[in-house]
N, C-alpha and C. Protein backbone atom coordinates (compact mmCIF):
# COMPACT_ATOMS: atom_id res chain seq x y z
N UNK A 1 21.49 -12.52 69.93
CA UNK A 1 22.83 -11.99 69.82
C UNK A 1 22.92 -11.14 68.55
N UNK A 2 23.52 -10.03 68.57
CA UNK A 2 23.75 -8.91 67.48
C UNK A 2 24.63 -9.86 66.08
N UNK A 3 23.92 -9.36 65.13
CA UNK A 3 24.43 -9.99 63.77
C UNK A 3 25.54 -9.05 63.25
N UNK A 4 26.74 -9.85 63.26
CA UNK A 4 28.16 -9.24 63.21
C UNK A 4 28.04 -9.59 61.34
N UNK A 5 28.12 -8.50 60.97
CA UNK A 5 28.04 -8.16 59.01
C UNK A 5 29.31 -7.33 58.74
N UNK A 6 30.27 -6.94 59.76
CA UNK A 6 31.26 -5.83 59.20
C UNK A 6 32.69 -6.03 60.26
N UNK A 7 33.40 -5.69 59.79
CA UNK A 7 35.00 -5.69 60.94
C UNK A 7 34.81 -4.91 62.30
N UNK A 8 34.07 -3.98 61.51
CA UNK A 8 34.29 -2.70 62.91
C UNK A 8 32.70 -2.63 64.26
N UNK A 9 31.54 -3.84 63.39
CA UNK A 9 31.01 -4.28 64.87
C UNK A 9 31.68 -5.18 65.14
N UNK A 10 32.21 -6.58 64.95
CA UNK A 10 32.96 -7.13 65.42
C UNK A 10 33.96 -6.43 66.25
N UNK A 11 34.68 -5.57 66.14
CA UNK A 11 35.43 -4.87 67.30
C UNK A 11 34.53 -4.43 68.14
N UNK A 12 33.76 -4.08 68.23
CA UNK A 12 32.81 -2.90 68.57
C UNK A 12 32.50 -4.41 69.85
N UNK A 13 31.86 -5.21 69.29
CA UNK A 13 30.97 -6.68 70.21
C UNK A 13 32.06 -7.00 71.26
N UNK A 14 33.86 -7.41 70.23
CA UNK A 14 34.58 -7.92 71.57
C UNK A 14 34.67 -7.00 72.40
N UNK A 15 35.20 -5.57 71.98
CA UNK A 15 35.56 -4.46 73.10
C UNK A 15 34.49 -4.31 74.46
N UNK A 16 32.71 -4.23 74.02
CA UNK A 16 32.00 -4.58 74.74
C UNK A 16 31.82 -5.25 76.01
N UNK A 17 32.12 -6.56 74.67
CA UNK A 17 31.80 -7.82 75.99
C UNK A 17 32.85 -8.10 76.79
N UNK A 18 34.59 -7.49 75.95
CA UNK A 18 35.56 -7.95 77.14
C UNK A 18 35.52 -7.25 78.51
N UNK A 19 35.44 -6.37 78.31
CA UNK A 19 34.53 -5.36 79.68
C UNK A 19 33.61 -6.32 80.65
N UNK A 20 32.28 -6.27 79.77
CA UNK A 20 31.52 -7.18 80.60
C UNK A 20 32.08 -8.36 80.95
N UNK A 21 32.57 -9.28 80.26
CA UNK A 21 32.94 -10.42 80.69
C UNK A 21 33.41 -10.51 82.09
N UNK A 22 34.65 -9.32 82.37
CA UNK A 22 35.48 -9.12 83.20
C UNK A 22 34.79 -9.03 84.82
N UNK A 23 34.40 -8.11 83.91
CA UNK A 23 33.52 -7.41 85.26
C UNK A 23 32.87 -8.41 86.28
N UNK A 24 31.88 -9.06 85.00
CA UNK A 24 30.87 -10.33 85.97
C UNK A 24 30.97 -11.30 86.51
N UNK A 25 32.64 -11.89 85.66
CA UNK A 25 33.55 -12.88 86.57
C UNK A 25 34.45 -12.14 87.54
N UNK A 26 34.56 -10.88 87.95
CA UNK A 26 35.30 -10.61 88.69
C UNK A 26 33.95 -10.41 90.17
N UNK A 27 33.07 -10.41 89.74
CA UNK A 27 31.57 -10.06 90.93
C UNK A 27 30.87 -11.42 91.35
N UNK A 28 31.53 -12.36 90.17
CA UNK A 28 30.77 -14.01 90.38
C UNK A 28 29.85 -13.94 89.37
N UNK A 29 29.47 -13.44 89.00
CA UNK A 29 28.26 -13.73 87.78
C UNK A 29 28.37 -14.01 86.66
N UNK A 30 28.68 -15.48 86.74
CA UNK A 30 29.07 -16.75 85.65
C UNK A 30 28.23 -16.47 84.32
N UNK A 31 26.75 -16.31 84.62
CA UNK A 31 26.33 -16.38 83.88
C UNK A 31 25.99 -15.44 82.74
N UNK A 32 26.49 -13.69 83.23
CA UNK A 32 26.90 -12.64 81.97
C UNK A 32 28.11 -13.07 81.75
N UNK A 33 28.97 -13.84 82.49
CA UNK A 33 30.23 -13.63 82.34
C UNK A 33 30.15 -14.54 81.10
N UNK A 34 29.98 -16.20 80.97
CA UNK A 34 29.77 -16.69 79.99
C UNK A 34 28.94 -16.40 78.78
N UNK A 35 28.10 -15.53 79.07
CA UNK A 35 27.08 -14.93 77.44
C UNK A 35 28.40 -13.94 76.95
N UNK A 36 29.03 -13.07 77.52
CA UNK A 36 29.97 -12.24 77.63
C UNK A 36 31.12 -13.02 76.56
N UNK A 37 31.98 -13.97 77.20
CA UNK A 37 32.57 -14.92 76.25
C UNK A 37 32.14 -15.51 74.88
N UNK A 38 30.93 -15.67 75.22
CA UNK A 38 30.47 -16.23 73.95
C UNK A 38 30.41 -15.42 72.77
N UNK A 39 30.21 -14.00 72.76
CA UNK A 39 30.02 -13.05 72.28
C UNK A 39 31.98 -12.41 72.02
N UNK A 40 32.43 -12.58 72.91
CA UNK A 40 33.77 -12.52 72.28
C UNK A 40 34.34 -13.66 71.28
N UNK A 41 34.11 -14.73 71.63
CA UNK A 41 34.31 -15.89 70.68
C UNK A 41 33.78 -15.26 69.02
N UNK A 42 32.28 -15.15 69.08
CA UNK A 42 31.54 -14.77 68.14
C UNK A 42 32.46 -13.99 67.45
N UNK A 43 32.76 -12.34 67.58
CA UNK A 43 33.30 -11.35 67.17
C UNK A 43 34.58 -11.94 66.64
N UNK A 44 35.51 -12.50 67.21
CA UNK A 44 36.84 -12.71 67.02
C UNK A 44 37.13 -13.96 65.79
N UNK A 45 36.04 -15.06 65.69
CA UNK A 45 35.63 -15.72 64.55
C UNK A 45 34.80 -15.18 63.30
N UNK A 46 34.63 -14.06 63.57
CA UNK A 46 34.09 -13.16 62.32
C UNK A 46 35.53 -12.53 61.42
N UNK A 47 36.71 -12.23 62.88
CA UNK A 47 37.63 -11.31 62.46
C UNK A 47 38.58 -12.68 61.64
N UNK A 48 38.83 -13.56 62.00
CA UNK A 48 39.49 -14.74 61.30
C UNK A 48 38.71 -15.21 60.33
N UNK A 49 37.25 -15.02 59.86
CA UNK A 49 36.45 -15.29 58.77
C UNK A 49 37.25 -14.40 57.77
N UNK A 50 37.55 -12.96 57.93
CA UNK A 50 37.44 -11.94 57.38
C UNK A 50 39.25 -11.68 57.41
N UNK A 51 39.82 -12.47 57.56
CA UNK A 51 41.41 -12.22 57.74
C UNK A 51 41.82 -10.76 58.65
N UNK A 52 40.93 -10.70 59.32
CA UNK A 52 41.15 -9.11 60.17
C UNK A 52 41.28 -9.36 61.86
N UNK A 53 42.22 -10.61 62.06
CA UNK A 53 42.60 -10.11 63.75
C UNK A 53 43.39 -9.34 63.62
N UNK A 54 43.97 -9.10 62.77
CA UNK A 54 45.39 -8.22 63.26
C UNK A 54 44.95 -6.62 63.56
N UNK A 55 43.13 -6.61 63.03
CA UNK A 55 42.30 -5.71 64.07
C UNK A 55 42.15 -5.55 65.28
N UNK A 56 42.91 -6.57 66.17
CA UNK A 56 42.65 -6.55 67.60
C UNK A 56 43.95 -6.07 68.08
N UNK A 57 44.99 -6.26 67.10
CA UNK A 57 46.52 -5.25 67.86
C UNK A 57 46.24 -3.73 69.04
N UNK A 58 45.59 -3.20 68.66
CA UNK A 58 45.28 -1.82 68.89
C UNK A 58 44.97 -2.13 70.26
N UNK A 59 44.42 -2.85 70.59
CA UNK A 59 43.30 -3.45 72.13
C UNK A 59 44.42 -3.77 72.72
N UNK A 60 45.60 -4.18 72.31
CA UNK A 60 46.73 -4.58 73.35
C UNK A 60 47.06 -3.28 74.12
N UNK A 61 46.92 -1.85 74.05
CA UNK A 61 47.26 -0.85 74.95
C UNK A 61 45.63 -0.38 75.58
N UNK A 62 44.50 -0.77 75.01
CA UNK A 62 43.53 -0.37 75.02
C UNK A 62 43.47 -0.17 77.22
N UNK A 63 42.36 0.84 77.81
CA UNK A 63 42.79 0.70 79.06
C UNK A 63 42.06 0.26 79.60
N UNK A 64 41.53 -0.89 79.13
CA UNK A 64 40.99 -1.83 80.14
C UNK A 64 41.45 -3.44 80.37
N UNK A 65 41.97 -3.44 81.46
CA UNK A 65 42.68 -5.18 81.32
C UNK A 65 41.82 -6.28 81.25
N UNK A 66 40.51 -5.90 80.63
CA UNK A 66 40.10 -7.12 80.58
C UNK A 66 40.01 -6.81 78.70
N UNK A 67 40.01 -6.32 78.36
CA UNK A 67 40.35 -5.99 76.80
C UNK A 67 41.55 -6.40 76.37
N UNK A 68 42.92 -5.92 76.69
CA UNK A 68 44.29 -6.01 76.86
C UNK A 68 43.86 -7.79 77.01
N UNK A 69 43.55 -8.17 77.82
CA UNK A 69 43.58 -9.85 78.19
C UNK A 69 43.44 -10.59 77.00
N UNK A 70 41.87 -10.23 76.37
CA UNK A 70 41.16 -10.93 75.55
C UNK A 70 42.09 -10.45 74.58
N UNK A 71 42.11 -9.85 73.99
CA UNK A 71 42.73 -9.08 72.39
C UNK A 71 44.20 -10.33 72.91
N UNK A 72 45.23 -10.02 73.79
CA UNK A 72 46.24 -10.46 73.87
C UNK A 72 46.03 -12.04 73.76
N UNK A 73 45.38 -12.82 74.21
CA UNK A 73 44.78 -14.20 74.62
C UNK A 73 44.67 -14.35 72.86
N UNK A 74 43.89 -13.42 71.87
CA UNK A 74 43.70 -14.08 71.00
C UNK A 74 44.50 -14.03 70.00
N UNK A 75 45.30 -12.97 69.77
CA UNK A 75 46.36 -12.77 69.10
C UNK A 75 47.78 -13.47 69.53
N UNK A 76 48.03 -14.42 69.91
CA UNK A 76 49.53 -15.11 70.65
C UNK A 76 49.25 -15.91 69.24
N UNK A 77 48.55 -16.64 68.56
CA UNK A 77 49.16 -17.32 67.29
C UNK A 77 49.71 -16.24 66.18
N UNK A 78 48.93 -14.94 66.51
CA UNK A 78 49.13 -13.52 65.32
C UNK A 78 50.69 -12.79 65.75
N UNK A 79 50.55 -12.43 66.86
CA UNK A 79 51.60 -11.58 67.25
C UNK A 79 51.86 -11.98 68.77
N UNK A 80 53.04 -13.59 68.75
CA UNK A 80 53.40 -13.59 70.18
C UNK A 80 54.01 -12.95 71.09
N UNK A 81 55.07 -12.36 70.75
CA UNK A 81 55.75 -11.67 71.70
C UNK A 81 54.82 -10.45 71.62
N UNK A 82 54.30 -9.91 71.58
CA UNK A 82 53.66 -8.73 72.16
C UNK A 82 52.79 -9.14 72.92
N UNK A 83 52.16 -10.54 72.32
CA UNK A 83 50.61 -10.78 73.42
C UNK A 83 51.18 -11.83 74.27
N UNK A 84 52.32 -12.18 74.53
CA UNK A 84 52.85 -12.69 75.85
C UNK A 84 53.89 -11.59 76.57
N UNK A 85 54.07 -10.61 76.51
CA UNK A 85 54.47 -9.13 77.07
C UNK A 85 53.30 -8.48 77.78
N UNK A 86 51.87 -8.72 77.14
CA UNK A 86 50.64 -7.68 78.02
C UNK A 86 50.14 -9.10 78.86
N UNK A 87 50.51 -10.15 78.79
CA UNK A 87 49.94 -11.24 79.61
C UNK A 87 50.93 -11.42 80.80
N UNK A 88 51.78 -11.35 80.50
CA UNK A 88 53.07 -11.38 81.59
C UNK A 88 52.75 -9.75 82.76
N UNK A 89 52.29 -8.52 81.66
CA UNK A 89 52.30 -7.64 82.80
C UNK A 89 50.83 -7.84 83.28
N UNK A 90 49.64 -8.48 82.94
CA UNK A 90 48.70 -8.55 83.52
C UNK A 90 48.56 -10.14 84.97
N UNK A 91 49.67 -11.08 84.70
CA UNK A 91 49.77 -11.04 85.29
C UNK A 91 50.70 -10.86 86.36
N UNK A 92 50.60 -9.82 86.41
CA UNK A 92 51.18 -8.83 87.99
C UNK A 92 49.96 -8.29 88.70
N UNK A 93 48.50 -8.38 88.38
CA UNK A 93 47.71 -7.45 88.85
C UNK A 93 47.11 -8.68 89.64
N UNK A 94 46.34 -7.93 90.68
CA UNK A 94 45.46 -8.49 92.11
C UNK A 94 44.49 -9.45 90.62
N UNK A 95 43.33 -10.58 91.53
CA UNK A 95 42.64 -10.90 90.70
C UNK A 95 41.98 -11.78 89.69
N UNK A 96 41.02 -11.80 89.18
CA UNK A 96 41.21 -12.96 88.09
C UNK A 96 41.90 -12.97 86.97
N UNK A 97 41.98 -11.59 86.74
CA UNK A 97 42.46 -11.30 85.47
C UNK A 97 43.88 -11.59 85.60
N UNK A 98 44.82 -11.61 86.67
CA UNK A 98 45.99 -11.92 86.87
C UNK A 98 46.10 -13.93 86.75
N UNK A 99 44.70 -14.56 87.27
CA UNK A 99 44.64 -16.02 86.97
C UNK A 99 44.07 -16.29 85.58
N UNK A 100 43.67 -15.64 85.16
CA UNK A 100 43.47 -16.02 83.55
C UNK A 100 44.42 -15.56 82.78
N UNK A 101 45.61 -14.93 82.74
CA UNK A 101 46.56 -14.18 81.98
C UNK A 101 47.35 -15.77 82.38
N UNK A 102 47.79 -15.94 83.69
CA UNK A 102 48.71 -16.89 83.95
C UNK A 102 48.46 -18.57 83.08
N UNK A 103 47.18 -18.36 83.60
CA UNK A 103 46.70 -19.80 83.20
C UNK A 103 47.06 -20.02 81.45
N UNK A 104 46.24 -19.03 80.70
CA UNK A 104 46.03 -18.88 79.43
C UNK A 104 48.00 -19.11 78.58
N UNK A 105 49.16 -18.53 79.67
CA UNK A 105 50.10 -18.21 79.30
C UNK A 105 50.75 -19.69 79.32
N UNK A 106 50.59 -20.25 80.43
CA UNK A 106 50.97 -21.87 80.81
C UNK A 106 50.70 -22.72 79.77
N UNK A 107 49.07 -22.75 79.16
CA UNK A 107 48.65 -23.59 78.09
C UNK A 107 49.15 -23.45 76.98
N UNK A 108 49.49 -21.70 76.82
CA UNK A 108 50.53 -21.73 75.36
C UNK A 108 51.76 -22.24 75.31
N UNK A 109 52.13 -22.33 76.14
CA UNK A 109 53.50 -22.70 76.41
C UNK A 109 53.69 -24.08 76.11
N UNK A 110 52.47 -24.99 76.85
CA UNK A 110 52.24 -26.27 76.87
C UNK A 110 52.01 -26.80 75.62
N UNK A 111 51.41 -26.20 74.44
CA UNK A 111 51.01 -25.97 73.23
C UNK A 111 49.46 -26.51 73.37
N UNK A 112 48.40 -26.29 73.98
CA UNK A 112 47.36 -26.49 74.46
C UNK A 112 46.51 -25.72 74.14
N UNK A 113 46.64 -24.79 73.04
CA UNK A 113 45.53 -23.43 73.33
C UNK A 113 46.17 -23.64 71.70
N UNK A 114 44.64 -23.73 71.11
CA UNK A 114 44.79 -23.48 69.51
C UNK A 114 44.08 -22.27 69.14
N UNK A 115 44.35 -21.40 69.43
CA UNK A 115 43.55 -20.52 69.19
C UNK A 115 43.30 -19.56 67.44
C-alpha cells in the first residue's frame, strides 16, 4: 500500500480508491472493493492525524457518487448538515450507493457510527 507522507496524497489515495471501491462493489468484486476501503480508511486517518478532514469538504460536490458518499460518510462528525444533505440526495439514486448512503444515515442517527 502507497506510503501516505503529505495531505494532498492522502486526498489523492481516498479520491482514487472511492471510485474503485464503488465500482467493484457495484460489479461484486468484494475483494478490490474491500482493499479499496481499506485504503480509504488509511487516507482519511492520515487526514485526522494531520487535523485536515475538513480537506475532504470539496469531495462533497466532487462528480462521482461514490466520492460524494465516502467524503460525506466521513465528514457527518465535521460538517453534518451538509454530509447528511449529499447522503439524503444519494440516497435517491438506483443501487448500492443509494443502500450505503441509507444505511450509513440510519446508524448516525442511531448514534452508531463513530467516525
Amino acid at each position: 500500500m502507497e506510503t501516505i507522507n503529505s495531505v494532498q496524497i492522502a486526498l489523492q489515495l481516498f479520491e482514487e480508491s472511492s471510485v474503485l471501491q464503488i465500482d467493484a462493489t457495484e460489479r461484486g468484486n468484494y475483494k478490490v472493493g474491500n482493499k479499496n476501503y481499506d485504503k480509504i480508511i488509511k487516507a482519511v486517518e492520515f487526514l485526522k492525524s494531520e487535523n485536515s478532514l475538513d480537506a475532504l469538504l470539496p469531495y462533497l460536490s466532487h462528480n462521482s457518487a461514490g466520492v460524494r458518499l465516502w467524503a460525506a460518510s466521513y465528514l457527518l462528525g465535521f460538517d453534518e448538515k451538509n454530509a447528511i444533505k449529499i447522503l439524503e440526495e444519494l440516497k435517491k439514486q438506483k443501487g448500492i450507493i443509494s443502500l450505503i448512503a441509507e444505511a450509513t444515515l440510519d446508524e448516525w442517527k442511531k448514534g452508531n457510527l463513530k467516525l
